[in-house]
Protein backbone atom coordinates (compact mmCIF):
# COMPACT_ATOMS: atom_id res chain seq x y z
CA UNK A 1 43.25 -45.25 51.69
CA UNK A 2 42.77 -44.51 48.12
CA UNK A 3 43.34 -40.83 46.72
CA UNK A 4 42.92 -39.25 43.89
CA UNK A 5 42.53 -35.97 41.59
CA UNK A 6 39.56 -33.95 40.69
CA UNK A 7 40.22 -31.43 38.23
CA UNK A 8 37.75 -28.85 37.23
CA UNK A 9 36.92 -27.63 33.53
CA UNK A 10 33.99 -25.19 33.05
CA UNK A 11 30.83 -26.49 34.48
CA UNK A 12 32.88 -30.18 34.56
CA UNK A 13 34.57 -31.88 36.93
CA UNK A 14 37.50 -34.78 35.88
CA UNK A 15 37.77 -37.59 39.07
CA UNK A 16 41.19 -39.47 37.81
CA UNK A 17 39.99 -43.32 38.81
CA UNK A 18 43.16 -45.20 39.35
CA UNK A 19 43.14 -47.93 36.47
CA UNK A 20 43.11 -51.13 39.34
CA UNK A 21 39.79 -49.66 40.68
CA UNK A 22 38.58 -49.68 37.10
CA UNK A 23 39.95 -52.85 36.15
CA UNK A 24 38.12 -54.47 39.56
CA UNK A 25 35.01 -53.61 37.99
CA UNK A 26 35.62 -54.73 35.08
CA UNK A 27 35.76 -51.57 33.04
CA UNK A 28 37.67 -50.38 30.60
CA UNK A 29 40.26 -47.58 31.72
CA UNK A 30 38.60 -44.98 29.29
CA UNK A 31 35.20 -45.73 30.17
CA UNK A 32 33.11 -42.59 31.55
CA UNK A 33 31.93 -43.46 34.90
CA UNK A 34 28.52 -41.22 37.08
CA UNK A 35 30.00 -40.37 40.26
CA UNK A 36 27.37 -39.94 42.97
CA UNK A 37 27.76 -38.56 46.96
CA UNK A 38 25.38 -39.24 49.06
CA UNK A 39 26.06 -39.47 53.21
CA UNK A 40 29.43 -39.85 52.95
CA UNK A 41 29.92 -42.65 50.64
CA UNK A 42 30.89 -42.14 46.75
CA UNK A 43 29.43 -44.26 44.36
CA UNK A 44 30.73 -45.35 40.78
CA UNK A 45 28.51 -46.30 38.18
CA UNK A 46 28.94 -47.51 34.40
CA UNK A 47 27.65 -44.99 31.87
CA UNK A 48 26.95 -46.25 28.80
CA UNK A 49 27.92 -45.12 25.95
CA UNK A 50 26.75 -44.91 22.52
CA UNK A 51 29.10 -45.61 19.21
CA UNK A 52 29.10 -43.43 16.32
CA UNK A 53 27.48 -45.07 13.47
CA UNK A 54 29.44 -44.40 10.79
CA UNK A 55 26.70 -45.18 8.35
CA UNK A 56 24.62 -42.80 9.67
CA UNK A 57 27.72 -40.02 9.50
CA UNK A 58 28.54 -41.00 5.68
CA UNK A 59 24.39 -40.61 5.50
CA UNK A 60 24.41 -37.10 6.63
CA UNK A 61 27.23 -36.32 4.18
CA UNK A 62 25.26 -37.25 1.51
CA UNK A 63 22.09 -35.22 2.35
CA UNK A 64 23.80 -32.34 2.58
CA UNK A 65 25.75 -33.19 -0.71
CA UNK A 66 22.46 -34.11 -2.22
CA UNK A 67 20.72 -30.39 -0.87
CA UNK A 68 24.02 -28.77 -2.31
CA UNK A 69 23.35 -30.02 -5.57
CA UNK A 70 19.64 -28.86 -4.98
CA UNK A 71 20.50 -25.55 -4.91
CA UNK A 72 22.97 -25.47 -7.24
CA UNK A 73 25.97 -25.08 -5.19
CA UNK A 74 24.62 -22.25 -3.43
CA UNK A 75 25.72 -22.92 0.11
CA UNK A 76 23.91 -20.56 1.82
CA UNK A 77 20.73 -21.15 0.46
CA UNK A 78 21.67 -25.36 1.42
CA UNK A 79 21.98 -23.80 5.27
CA UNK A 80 19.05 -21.73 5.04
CA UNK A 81 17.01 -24.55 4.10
CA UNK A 82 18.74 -26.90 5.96
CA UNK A 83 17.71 -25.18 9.25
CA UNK A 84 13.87 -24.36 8.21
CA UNK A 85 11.06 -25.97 8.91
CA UNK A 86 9.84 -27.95 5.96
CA UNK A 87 6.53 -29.05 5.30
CA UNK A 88 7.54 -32.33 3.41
CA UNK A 89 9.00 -33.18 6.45
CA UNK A 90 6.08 -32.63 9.14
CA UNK A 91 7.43 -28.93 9.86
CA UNK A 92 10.35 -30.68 11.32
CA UNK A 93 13.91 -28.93 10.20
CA UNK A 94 16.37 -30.81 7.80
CA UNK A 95 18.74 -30.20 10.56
CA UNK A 96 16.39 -31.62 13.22
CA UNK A 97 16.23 -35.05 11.05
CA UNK A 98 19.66 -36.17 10.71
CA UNK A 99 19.56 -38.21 13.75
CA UNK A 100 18.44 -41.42 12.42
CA UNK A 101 18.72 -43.12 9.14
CA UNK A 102 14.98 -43.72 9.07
CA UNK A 103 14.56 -39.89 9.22
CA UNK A 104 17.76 -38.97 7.10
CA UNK A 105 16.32 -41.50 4.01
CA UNK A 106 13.47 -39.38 4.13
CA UNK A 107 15.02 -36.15 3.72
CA UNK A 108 16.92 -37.22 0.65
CA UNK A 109 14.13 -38.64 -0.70
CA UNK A 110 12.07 -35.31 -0.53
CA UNK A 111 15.61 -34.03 -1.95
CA UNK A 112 15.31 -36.05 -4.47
CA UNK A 113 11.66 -35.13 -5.24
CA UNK A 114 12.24 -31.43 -5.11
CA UNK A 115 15.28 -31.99 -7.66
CA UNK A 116 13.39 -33.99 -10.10
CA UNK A 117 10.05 -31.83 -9.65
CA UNK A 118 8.07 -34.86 -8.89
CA UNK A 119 5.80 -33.67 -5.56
CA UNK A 120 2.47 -35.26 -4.98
């Protein structure tokens, strides 16, 4: 029989998975795992899990960089703005956008519009 802990943190539970169950299915011993309950049997599956993109992190830094400079170092203003809707960007927040690199480029480059005074 196979035991194990369950360990409780806020709304989360912790299930310790003993690493030769883990290594049986071929997973790695910190991969997250959906635990499921249904008529008495317990079920395991793979979650997957996404990698930071570290291009898309160093592309955030330099949109808020780039709205810094915008305002002129005024870092309040930056937030302010930051977590507006804009209409350059479809009413969507600056905030809202820095999810993908598609929508990140096109925050700087209203940025860079707004800094250079060049709107359409």
């Amino acid at each position: 029989m196979l035991t194990t802990t369950i360990r409780r943190s806020g709304d989360d539970l912790y299930i310790t998975i003993p690493e030769k169950v883990l290594s049986d299915l071929g997973w790695d011993v910190d991969q997250e795992v959906q635990v499921s309950v249904d008529d008495r049997t317990i079920r395991l599956g793979q979650v997957t899990q996404e990698k930071p993109d570290s291009n898309l992190e160093a592309l955030g830094l330099a949109v808020h960089e780039e709205t810094l400079n915008l305002f002129e170092g005024d870092r309040g203003a930056k937030e302010r703005w930051m977590a507006s809707p804009v209409h350059g960007l479809g009413n969507r927040t600056p905030n809202e956008m820095l999810r993908s690199a598609t929508d990140i480029e096109t925050v700087r480059l209203l940025v860079a519009r707004l800094e250079h005074g060049s709107m359409p």
